[in-house]
N, C-alpha and C. Protein backbone atom coordinates (compact mmCIF):
# COMPACT_ATOMS: atom_id res chain seq x y z
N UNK A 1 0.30 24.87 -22.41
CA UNK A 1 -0.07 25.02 -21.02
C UNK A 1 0.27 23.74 -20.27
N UNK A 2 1.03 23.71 -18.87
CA UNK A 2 1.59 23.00 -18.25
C UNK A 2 0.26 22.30 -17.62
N UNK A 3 -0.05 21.45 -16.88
CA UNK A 3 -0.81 20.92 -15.98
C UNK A 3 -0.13 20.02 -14.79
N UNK A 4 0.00 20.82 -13.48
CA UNK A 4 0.74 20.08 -12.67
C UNK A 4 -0.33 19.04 -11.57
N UNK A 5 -0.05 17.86 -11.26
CA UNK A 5 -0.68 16.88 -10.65
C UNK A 5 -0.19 16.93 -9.02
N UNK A 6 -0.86 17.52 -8.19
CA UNK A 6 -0.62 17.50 -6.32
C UNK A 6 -0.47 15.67 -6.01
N UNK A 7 0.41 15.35 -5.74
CA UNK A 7 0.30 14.14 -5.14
C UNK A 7 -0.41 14.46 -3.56
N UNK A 8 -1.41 13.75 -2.91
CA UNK A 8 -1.58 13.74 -1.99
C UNK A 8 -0.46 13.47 -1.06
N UNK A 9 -0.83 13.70 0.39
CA UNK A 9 0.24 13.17 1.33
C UNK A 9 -0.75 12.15 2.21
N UNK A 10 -0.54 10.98 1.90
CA UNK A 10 -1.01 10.14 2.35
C UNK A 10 -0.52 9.79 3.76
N UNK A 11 0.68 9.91 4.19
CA UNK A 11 0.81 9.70 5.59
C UNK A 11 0.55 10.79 6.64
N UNK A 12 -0.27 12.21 5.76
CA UNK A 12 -0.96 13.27 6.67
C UNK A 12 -2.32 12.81 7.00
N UNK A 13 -2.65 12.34 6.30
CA UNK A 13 -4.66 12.25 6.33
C UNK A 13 -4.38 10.61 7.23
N UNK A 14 -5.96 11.17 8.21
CA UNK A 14 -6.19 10.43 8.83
C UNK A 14 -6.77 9.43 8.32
N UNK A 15 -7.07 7.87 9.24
CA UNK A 15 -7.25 6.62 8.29
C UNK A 15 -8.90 7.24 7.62
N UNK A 16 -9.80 7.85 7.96
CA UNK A 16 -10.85 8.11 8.01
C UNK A 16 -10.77 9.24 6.26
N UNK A 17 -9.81 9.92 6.38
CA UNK A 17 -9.67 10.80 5.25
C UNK A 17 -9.07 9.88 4.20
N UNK A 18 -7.57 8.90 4.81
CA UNK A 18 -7.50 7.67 3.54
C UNK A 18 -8.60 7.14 3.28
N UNK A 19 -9.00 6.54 4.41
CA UNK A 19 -10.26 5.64 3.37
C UNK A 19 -11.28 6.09 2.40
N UNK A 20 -11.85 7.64 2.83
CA UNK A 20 -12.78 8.32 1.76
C UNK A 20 -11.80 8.28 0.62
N UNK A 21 -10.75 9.12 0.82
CA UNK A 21 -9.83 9.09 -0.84
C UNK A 21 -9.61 7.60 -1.50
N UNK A 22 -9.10 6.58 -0.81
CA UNK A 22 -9.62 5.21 -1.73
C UNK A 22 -10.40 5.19 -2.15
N UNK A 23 -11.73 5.35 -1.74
CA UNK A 23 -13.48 4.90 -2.65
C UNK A 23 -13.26 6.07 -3.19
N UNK A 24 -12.88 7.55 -2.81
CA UNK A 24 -13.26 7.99 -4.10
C UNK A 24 -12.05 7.94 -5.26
N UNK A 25 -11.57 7.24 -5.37
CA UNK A 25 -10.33 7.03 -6.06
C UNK A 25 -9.93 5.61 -6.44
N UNK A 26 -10.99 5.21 -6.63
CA UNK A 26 -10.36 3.40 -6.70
C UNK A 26 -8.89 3.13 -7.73
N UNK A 27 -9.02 3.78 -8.99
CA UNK A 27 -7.95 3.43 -9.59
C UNK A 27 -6.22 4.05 -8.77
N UNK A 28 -6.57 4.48 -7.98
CA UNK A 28 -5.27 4.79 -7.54
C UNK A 28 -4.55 3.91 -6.60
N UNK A 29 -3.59 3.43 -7.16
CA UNK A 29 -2.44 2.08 -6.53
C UNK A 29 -1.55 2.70 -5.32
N UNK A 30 -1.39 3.41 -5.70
CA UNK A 30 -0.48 4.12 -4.40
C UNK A 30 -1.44 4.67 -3.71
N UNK A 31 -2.66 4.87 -3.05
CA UNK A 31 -3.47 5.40 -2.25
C UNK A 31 -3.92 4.32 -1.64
N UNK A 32 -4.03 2.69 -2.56
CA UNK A 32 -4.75 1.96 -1.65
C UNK A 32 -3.79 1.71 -1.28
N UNK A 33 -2.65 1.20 -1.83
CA UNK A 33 -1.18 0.16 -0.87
C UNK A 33 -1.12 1.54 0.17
N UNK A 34 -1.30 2.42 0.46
CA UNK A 34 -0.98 3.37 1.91
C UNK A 34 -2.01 3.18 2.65
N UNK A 35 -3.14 2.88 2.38
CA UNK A 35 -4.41 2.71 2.98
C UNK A 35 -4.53 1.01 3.45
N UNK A 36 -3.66 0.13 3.00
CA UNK A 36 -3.96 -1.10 3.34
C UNK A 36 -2.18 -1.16 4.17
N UNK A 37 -1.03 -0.59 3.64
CA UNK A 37 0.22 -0.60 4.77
C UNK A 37 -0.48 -0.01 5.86
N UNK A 38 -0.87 1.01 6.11
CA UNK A 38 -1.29 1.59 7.45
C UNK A 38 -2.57 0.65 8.28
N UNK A 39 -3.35 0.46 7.38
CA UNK A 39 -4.14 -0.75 8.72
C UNK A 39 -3.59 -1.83 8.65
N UNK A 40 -2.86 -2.53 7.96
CA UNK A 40 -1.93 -3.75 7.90
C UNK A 40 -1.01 -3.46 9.72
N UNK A 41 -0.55 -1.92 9.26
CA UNK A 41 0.45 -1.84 10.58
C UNK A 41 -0.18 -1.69 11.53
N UNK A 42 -1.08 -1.63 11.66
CA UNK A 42 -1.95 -1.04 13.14
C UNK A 42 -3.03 -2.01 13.51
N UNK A 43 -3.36 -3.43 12.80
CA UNK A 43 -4.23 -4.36 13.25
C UNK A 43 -3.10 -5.26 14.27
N UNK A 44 -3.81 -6.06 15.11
CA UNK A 44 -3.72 -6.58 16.23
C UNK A 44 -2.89 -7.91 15.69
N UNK A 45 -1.54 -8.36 16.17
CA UNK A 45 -1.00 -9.52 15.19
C UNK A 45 -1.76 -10.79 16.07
N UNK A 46 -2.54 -10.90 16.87
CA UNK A 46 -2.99 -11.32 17.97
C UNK A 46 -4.11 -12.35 16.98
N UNK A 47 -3.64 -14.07 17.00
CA UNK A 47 -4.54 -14.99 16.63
C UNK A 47 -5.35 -16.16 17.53
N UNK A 48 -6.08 -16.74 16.94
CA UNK A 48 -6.94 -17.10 17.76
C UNK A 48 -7.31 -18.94 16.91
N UNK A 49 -7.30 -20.12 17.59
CA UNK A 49 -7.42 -21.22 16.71
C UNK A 49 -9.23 -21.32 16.28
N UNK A 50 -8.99 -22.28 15.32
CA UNK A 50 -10.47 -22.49 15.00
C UNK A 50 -11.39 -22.50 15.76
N UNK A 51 -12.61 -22.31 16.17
CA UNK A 51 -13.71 -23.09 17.15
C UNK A 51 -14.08 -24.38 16.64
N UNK A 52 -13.52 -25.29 17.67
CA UNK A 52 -13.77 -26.76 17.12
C UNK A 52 -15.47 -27.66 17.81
N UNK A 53 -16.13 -26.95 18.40
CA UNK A 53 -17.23 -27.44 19.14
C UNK A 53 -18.62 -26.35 18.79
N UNK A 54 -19.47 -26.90 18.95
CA UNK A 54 -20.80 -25.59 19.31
C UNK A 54 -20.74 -24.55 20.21
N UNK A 55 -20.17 -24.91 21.32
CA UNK A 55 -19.67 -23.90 22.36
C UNK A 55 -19.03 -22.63 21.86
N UNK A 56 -17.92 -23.36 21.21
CA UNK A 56 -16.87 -22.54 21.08
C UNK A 56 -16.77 -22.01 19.94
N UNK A 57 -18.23 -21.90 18.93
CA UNK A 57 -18.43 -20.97 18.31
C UNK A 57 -19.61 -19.87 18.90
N UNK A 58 -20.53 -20.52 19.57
CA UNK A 58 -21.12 -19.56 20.63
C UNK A 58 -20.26 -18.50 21.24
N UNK A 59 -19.18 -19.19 22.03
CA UNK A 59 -18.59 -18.01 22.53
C UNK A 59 -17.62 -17.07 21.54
N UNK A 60 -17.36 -17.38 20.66
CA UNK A 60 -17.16 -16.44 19.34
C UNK A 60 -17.89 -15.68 19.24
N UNK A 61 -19.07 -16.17 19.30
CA UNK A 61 -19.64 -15.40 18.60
C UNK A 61 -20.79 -13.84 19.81
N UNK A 62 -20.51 -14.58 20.59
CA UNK A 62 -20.78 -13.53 21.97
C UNK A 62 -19.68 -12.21 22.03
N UNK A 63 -18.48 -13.27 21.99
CA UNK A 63 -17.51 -11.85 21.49
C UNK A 63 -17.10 -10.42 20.75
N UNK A 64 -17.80 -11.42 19.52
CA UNK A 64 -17.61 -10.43 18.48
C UNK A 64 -19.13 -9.52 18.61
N UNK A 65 -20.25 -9.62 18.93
CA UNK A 65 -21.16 -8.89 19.40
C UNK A 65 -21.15 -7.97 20.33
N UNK A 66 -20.31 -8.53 21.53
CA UNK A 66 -19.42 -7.31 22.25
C UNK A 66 -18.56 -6.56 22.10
N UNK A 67 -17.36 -7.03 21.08
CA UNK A 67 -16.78 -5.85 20.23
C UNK A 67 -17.56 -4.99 18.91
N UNK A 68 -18.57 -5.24 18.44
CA UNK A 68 -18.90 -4.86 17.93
C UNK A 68 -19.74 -3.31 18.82
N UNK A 69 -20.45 -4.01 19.71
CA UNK A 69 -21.31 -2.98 20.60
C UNK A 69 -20.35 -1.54 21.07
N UNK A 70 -18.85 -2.43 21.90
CA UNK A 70 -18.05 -1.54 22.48
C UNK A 70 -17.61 -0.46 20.79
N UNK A 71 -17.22 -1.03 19.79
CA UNK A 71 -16.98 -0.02 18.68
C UNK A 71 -18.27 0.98 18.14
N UNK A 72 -19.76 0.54 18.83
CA UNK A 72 -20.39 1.71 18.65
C UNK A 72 -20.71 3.43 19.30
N UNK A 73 -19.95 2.62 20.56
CA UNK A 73 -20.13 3.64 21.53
C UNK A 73 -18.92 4.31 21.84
N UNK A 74 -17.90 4.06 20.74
CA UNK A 74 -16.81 5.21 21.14
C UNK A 74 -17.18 6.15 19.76
């Protein structure tokens, strides 16, 4: 008796459907490298230097509390 193996199609499923199939799939190498190329390609190449003062980790850190807020409400 034959047993045939479905490769997923990883560039059909949304990042939300990759990412469940990674955790539930940790040993699979080709599911995470598609799951880490695709947010690799789609994060922001956009950098930012150290915060070198108290301030200017304050205002870091005001930031990221506001992106955090704005990502709850979509």
């Amino acid at each position: 008796m034959e047993v045939f193996v479905i490769e997923p199609d990883f560039s059909s499923m949304t990042k939300i459907e990759l990412r469940a199939y990674v955790i539930a799939h940790p040993n699979d190498k080709a599911a995470f490298h598609a799951f880490v190329d695709r947010f690799t390609s789609e994060a922001s190449t956009e950098t930012f230097d150290i915060p070198k003062t108290h301030s200017e980790v304050e205002e870091v850190e005001i930031l990221i509390r506001k992106k955090l807020e704005q990502l709850k409400t979509k």
